[in-house]
Protein backbone atom coordinates (compact mmCIF):
# COMPACT_ATOMS: atom_id res chain seq x y z
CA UNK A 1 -11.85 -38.56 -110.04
CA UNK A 2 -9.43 -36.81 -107.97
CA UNK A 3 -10.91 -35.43 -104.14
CA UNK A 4 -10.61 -31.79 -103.83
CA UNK A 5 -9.42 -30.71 -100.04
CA UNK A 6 -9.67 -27.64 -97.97
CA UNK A 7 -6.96 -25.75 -100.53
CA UNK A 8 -6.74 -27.72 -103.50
CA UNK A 9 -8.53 -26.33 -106.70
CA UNK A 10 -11.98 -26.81 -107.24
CA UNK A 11 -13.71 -29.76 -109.18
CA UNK A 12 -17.21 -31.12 -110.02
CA UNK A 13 -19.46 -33.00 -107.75
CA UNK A 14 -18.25 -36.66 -107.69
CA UNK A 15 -20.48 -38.55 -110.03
CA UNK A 16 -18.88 -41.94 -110.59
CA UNK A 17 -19.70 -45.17 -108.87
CA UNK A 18 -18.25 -48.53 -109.23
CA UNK A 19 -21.20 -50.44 -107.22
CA UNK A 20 -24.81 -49.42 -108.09
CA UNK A 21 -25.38 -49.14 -104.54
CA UNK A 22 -23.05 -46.80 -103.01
CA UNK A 23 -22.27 -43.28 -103.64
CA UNK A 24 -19.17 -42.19 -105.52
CA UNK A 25 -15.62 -43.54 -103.54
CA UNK A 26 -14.53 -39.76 -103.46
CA UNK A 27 -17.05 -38.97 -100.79
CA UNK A 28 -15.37 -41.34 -98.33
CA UNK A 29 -12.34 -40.29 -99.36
CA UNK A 30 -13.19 -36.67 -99.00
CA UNK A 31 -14.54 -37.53 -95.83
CA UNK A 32 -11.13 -39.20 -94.27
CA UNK A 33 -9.50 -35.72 -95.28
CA UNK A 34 -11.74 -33.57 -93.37
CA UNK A 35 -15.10 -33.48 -94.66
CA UNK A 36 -15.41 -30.37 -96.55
CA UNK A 37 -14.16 -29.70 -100.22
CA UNK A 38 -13.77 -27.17 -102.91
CA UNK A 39 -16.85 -27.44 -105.51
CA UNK A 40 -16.71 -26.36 -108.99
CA UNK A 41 -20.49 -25.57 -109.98
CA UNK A 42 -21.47 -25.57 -113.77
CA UNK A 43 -22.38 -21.89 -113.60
CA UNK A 44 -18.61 -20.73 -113.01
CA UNK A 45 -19.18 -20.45 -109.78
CA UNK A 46 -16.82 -22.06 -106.54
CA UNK A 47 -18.34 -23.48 -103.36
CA UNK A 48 -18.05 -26.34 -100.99
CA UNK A 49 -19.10 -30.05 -100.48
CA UNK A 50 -19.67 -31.03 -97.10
CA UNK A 51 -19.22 -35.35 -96.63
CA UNK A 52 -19.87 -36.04 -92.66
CA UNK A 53 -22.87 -36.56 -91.26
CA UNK A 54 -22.52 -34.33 -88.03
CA UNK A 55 -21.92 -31.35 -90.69
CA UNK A 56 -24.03 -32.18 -93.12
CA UNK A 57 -26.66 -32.45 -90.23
CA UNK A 58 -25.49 -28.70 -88.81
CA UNK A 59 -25.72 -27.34 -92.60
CA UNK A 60 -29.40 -28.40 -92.74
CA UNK A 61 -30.21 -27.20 -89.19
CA UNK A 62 -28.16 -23.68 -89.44
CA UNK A 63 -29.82 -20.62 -89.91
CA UNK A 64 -27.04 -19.27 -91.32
CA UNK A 65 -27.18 -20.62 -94.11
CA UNK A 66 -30.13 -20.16 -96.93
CA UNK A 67 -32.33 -22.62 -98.43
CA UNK A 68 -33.66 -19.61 -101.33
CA UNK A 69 -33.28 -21.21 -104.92
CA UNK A 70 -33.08 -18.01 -106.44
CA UNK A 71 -29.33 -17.47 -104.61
CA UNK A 72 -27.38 -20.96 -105.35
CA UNK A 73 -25.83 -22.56 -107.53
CA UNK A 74 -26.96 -25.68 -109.05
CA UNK A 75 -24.85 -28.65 -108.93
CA UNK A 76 -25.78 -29.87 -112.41
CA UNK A 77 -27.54 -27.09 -113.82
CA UNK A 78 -25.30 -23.88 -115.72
CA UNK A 79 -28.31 -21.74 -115.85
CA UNK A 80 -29.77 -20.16 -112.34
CA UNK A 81 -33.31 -19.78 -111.12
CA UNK A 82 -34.49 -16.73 -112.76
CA UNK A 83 -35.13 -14.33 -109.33
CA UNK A 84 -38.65 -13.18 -111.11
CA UNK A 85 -40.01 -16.54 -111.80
CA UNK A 86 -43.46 -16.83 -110.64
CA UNK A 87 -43.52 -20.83 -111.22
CA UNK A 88 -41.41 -20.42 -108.05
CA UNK A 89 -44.43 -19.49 -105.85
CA UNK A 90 -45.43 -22.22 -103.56
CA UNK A 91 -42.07 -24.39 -103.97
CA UNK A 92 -41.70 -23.92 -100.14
CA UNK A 93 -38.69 -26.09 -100.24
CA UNK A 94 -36.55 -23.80 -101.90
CA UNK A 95 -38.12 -20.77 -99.24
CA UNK A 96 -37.08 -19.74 -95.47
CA UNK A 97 -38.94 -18.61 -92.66
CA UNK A 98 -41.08 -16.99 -92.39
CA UNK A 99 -42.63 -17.35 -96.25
CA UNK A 100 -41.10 -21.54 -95.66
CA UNK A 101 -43.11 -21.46 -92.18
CA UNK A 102 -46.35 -20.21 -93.41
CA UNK A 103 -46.51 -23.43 -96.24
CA UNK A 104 -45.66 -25.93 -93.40
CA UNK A 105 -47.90 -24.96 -90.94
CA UNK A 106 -50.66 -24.81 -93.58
CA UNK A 107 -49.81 -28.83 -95.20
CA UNK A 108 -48.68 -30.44 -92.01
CA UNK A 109 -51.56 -31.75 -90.58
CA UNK A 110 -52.54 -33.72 -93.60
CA UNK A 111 -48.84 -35.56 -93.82
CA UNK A 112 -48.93 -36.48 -90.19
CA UNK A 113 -47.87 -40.23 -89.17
CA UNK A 114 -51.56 -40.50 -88.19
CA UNK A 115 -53.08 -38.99 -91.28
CA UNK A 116 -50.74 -41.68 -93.02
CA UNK A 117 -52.19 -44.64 -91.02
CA UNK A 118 -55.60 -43.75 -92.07
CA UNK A 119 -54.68 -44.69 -95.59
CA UNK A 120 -53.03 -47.94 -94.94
CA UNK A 121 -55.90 -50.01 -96.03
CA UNK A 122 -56.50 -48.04 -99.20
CA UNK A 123 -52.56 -48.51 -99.60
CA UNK A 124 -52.71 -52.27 -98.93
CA UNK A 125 -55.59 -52.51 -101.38
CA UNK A 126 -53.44 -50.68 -104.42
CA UNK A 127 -50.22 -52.80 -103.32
CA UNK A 128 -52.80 -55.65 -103.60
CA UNK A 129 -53.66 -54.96 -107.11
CA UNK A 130 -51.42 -54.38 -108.77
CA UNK A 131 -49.12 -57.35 -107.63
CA UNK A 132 -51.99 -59.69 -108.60
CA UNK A 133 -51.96 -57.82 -111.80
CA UNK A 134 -48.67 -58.84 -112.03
CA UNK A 135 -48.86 -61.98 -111.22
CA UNK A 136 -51.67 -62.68 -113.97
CA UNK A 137 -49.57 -61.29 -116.60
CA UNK A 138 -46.68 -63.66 -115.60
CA UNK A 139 -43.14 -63.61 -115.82
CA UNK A 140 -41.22 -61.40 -116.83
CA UNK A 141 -42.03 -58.20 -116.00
CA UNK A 142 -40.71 -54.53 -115.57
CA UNK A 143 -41.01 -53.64 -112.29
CA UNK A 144 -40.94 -50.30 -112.34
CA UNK A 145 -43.87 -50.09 -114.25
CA UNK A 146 -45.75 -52.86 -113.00
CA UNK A 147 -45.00 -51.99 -109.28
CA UNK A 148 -42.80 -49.74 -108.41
CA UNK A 149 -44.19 -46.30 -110.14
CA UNK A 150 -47.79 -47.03 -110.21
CA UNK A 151 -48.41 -47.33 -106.95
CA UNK A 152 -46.62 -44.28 -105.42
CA UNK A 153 -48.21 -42.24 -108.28
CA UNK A 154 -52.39 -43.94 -107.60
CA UNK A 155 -51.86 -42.92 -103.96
CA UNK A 156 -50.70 -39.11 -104.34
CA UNK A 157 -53.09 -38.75 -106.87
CA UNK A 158 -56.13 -39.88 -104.72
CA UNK A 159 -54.64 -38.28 -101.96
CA UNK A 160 -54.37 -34.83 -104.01
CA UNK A 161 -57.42 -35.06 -106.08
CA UNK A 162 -55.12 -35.19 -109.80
CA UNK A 163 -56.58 -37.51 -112.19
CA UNK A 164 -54.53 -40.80 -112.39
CA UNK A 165 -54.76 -41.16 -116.26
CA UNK A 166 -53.15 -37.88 -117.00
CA UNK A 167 -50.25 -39.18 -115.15
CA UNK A 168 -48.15 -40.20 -118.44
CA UNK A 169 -47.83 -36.39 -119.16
CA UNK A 170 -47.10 -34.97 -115.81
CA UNK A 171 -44.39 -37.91 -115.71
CA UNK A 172 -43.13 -37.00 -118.76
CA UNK A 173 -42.62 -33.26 -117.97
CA UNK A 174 -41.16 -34.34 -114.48
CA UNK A 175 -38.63 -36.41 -115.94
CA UNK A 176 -37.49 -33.57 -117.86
CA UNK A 177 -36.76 -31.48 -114.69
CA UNK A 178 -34.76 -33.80 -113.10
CA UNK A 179 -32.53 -34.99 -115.90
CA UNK A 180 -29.14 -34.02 -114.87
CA UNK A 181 -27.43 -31.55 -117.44
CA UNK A 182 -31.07 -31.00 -119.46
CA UNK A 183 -31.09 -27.35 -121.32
CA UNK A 184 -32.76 -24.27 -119.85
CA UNK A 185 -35.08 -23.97 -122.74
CA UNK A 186 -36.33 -27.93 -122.01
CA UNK A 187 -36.66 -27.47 -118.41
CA UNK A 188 -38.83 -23.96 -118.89
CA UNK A 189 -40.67 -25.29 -121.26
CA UNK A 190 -41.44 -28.89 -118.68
CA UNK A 191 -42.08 -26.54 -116.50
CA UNK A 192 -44.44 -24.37 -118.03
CA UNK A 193 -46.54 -27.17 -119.19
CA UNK A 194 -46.89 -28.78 -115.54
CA UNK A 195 -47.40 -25.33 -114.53
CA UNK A 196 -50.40 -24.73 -116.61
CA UNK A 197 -51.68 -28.38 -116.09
CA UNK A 198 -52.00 -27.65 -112.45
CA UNK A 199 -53.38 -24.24 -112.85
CA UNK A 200 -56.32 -25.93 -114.58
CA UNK A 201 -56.86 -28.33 -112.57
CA UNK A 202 -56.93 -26.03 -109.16
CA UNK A 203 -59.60 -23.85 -111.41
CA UNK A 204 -61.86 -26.89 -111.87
CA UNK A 205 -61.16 -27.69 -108.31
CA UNK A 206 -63.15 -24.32 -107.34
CA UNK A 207 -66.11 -25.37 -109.78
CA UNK A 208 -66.24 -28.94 -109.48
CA UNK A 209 -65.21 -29.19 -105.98
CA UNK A 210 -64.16 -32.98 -104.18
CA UNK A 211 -62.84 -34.78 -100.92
CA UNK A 212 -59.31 -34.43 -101.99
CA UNK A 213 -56.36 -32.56 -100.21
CA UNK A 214 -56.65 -29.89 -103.47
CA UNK A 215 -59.83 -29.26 -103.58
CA UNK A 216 -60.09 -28.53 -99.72
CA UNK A 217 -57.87 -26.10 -100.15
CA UNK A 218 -59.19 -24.36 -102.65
CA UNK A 219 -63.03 -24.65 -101.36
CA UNK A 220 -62.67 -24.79 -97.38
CA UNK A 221 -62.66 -28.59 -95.60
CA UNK A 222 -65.97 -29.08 -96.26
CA UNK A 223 -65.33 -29.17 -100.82
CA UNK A 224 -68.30 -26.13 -100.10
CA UNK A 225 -67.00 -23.80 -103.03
CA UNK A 226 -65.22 -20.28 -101.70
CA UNK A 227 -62.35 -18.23 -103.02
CA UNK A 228 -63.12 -15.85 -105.85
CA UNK A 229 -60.07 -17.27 -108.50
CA UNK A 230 -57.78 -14.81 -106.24
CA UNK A 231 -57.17 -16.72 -103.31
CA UNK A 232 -58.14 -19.75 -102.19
CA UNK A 233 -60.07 -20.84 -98.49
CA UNK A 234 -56.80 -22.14 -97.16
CA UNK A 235 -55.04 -18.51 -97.77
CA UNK A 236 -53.09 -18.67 -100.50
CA UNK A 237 -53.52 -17.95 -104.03
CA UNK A 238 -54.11 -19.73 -106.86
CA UNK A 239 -50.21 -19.49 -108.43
CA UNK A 240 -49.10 -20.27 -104.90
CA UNK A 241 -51.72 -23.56 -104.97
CA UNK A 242 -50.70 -24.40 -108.42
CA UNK A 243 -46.95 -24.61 -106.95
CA UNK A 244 -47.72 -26.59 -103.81
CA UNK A 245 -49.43 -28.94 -105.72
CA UNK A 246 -46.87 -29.63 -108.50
CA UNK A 247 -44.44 -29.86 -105.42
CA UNK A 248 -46.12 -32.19 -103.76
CA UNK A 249 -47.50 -34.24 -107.17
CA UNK A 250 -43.57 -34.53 -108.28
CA UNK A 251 -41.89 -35.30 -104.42
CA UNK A 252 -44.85 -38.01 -104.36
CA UNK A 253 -44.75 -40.41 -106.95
CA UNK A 254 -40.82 -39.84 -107.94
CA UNK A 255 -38.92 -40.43 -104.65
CA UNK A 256 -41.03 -43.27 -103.64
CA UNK A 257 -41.11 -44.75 -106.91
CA UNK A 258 -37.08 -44.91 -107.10
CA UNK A 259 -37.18 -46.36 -103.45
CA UNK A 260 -38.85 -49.10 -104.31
CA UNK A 261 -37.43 -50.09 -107.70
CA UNK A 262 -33.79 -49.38 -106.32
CA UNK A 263 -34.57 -50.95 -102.81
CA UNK A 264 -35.78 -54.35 -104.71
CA UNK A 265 -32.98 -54.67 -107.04
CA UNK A 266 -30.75 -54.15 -103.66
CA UNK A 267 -32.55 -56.93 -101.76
CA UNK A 268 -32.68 -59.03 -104.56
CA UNK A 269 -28.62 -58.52 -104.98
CA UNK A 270 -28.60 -59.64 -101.11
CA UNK A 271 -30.76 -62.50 -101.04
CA UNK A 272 -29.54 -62.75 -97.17
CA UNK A 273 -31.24 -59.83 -96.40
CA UNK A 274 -34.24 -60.45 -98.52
CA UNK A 275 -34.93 -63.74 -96.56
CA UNK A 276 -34.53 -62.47 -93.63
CA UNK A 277 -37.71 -59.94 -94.71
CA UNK A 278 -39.96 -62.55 -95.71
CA UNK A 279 -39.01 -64.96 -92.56
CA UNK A 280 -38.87 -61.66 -90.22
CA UNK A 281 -42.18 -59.59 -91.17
CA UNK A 282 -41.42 -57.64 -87.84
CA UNK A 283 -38.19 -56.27 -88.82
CA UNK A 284 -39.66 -54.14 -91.69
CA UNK A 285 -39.41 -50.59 -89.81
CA UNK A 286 -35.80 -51.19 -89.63
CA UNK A 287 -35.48 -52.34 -92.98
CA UNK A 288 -37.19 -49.16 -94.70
CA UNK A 289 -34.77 -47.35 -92.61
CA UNK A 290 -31.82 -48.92 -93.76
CA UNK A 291 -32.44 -48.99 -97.27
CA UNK A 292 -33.42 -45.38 -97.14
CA UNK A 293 -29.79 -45.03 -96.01
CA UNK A 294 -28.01 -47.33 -97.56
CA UNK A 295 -29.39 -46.02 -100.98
CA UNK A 296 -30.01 -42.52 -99.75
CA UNK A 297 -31.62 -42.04 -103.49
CA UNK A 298 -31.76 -38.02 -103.59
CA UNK A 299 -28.03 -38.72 -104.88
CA UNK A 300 -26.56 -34.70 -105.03
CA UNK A 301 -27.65 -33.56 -101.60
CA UNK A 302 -29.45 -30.67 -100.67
CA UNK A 303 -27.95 -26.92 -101.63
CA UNK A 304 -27.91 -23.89 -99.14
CA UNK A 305 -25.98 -20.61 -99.68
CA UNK A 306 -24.29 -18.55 -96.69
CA UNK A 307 -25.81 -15.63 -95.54
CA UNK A 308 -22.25 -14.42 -93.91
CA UNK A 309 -18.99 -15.25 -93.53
CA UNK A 310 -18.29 -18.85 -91.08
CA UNK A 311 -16.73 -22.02 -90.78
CA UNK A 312 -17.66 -25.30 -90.96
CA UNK A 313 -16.08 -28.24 -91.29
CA UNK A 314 -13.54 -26.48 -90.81
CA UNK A 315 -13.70 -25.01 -94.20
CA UNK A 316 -14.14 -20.82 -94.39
CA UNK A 317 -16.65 -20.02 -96.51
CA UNK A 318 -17.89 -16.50 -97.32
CA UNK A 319 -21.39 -14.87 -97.60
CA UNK A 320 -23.06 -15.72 -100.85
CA UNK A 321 -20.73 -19.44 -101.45
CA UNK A 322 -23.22 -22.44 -102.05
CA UNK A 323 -22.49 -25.14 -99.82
CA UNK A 324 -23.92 -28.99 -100.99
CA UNK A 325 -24.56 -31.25 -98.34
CA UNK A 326 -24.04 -34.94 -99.41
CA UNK A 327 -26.94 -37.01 -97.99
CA UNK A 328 -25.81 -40.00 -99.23
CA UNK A 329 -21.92 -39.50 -97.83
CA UNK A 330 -23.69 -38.63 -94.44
CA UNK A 331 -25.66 -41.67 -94.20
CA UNK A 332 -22.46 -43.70 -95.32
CA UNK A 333 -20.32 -42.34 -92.06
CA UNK A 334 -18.69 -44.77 -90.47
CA UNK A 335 -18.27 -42.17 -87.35
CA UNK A 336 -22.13 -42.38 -87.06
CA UNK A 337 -23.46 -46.37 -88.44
CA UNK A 338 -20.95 -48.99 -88.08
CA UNK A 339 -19.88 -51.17 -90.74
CA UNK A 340 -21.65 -48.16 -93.01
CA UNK A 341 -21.40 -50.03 -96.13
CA UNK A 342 -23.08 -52.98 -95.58
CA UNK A 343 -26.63 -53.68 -96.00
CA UNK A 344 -28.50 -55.04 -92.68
CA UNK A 345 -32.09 -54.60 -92.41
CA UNK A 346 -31.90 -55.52 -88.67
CA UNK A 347 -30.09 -52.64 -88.03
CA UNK A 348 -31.55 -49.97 -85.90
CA UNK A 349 -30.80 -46.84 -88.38
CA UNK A 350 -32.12 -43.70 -86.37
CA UNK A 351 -29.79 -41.16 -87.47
CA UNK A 352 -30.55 -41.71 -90.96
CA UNK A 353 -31.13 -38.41 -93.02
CA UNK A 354 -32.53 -39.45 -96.17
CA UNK A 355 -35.45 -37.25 -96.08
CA UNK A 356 -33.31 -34.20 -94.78
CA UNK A 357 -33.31 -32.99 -91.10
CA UNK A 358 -33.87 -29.55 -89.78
CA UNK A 359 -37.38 -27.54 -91.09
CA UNK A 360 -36.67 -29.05 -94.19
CA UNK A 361 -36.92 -32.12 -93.53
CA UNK A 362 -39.30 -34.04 -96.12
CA UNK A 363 -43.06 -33.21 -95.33
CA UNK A 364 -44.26 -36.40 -97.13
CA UNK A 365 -42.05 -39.36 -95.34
CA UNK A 366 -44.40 -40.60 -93.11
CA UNK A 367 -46.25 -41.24 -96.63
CA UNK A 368 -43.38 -42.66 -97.90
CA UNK A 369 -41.84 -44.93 -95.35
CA UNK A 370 -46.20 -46.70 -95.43
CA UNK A 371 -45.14 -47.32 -98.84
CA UNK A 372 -42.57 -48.90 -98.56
CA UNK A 373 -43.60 -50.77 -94.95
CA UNK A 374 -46.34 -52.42 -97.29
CA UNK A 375 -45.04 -52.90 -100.86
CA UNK A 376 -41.78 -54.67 -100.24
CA UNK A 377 -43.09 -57.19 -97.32
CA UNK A 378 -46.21 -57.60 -99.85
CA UNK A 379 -44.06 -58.18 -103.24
CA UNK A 380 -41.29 -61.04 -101.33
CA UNK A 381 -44.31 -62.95 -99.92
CA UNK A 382 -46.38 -62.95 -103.20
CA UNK A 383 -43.16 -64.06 -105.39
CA UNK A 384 -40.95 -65.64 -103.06
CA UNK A 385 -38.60 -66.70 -106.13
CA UNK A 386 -38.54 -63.33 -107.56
CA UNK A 387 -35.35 -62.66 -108.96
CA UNK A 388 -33.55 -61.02 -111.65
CA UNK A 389 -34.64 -61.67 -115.59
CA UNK A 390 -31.08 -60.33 -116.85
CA UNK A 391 -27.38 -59.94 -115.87
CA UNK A 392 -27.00 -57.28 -112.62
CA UNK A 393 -24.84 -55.34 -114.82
CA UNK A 394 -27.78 -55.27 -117.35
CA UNK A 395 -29.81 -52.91 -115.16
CA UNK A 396 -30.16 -49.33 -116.33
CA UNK A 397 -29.50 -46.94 -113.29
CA UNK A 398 -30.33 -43.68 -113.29
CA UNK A 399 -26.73 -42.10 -113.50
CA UNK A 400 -28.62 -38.74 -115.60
CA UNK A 401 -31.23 -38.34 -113.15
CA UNK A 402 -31.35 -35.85 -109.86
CA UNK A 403 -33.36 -38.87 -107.88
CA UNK A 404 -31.11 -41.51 -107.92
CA UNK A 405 -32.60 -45.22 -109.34
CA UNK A 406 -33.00 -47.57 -112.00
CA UNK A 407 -34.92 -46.89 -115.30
CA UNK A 408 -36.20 -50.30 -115.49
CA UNK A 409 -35.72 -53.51 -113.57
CA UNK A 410 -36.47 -56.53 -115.20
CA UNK A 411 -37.54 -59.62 -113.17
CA UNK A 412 -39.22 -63.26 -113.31
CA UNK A 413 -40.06 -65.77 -110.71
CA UNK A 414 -41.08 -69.27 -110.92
CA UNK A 415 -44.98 -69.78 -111.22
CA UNK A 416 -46.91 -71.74 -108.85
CA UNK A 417 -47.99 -75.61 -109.59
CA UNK A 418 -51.18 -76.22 -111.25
């Protein structure tokens, strides 16, 4: 598709990609121009696509600009966030300060990088499993459902207290949120039906109380029952819990899920780099890194709206505009990582922004980045011929999807003598 500059007319978000791995050619093209286009939204509505990483960074990090829901447009959605919907309470990501704050400071201290390392062993043990699981089945195998989404989805479920074998419904619904294009009657209906799910399960919660991060929030640290179905011990009430925890049920089995399928199929399409893992164990902080930015999976960027009239990018954009900042074309800069578009999981990839930057930034990525530090070290050394069981351009990729992907990746390896 054409690239829409400062003055030209507006046009859709780029979609198309000629390489499974990199974002859609107009982005770099868009960013050579200047950085900032005209966006055509599916509501009717103009705004602007920002491309470079130093103002996609200032978008996320300016409090100018809004992070409300209830005021964008969607980039892939014609129908808005109706302003009274009370499924939005508790989706802090789409709040601001102080209502964004309050969530934060209440969840942080259970995603810290030191909560994380406390489940490393538990993490190790379900990594464990379910590649011997695998490898007892034999070749061939999906790996997206033999690896790649169980795991993700076991730990967030242990770590929120939401019972693993109801986890082909709440996928279901999920998936129907973040098709790309779905109807407003599907999604509200999805919707509904996690919503409700949750609900439930934050009542039983109060009556059947457990270790897990819902329950302590509902009953005090301690699982000792409290709250009187108003509010819970941690503060909030139960429609605001019942949105936290389909935020954080959703954000923690879907991102990390993709990451792995995608960042496999990647490594095993450069079986440089993928040798260099299994020779190099030491190099795998640097590798999660880099394939969280050379796949940069959350593939349409994060949406904020203007509270006033400013410039950036040197694009002017008025109060009430929705702006899109392109993680992916940020994390493909060549003014920021040299040689951008080449994968090298040696590289030292700090300035990354994958999971977001400013207050926004993703509450769950120390979780994610120990998921990744374990399962793909774990899945090269356990199949160290591990390959592809059809044609690259066999591979379904999730074009339709909001999180970025493949649908399923089939795979073989040879198995061992005797």
């Amino acid at each position: 598709m054409s690239v829409t500059s400062r003055a030209s007319t507006p046009a859709p978000l780029p979609r198309h990609r000629d390489c499974p791995f990199d974002p859609p050619g107009a982005y770099e093209a868009l960013r050579e121009e200047g950085g900032a286009g005209r966006l055509a939204f599916p509501d009717g509505k103009a705004g602007w696509l920002l491309t470079r990483h130093e103002d996609v960074a200032q978008l996320l990090a300016d409090d100018r600009f809004s992070s409300d829901r209830r005021r964008t447009s969607s980039p892939v959605h014609a129908f808005p966030v109706r302003p009274d919907d009370r499924r939005m309470l508790g989706s802090f990501i789409g709040m601001d300060p102080p209502e964004h704050t309050r969530y934060r400071r209440l969840l942080s201290k259970w995603f810290t990088a030191r909560a994380m390392r406390r489940l490393q062993p538990r993490i190790e043990e379900i990594v464990d499993g379910h590649l011997a699981a695998m490898e007892r089945a034999g070749p061939p195998a999906d790996l997206v459902t033999s690896f790649a989404q169980p795991i993700p989805s076991l730990v967030i479920c242990e770590l929120l207290g939401v019972p693993y074998e109801d986890r082909a419904d709440f996928q279901r619904w999920a998936t129907v949120l973040l098709r790309i294009g779905q109807g407003e009657e599907e999604v509200y209906a999805a919707r509904d039906a996690l919503w409700e799910y949750m609900r439930e399960l934050i009542d039983t919660k109060r009556h059947r109380p457990d270790e897990a991060l819902l329950s302590r929030l509902v009953n005090g640290e301690h699982g000792a029952p409290g709250g009187t179905g108003t509010a819970t011990a941690a503060g909030l009430t139960d429609e605001e819990l019942t949105g936290v925890g389909l935020l954080l049920l959703i954000a923690g089995h879907e991102t990390t899920a993709n990451m792995l399928a995608l960042g496999t199929y990647a490594l095993l399409r450069h079986p440089g780099q993928s040798q260099q893992l299994r020779e190099r164990p030491e190099v795998i902080d640097h590798a999660v890194e880099e394939l969280l930015r050379y796949l940069t999976i959350v593939q349409f960027g994060t949406v904020r709206v203007a509270r006033e009239d400013l410039e950036i990018a040197g694009a002017r954009v008025r109060a009430g505009e929705t702006v899109v900042g392109s993680l992916a074309s940020a994390n493909r800069d060549p003014s920021r990582f040299s040689d951008p578009d080449t994968l090298n999981v040696t590289r030292e990839t700090a300035d990354q922004i994958a999971f977001g930057h400013g207050i926004h930034q993703c509450l769950g990525q120390h979780l994610a980045r120990m998921e990744m530090r374990t399962g793909f070290p774990a899945l090269l050394r356990r199949f160290p011929t591990l390959r592809l069981a059809v044609p690259p351009d066999e591979v379904p990729l999730r074009h339709d999807m909001l999180i970025y992907g493949v649908h399923r990746l089939p795979v073989t390896w040879d198995r061992a003598a005797g």
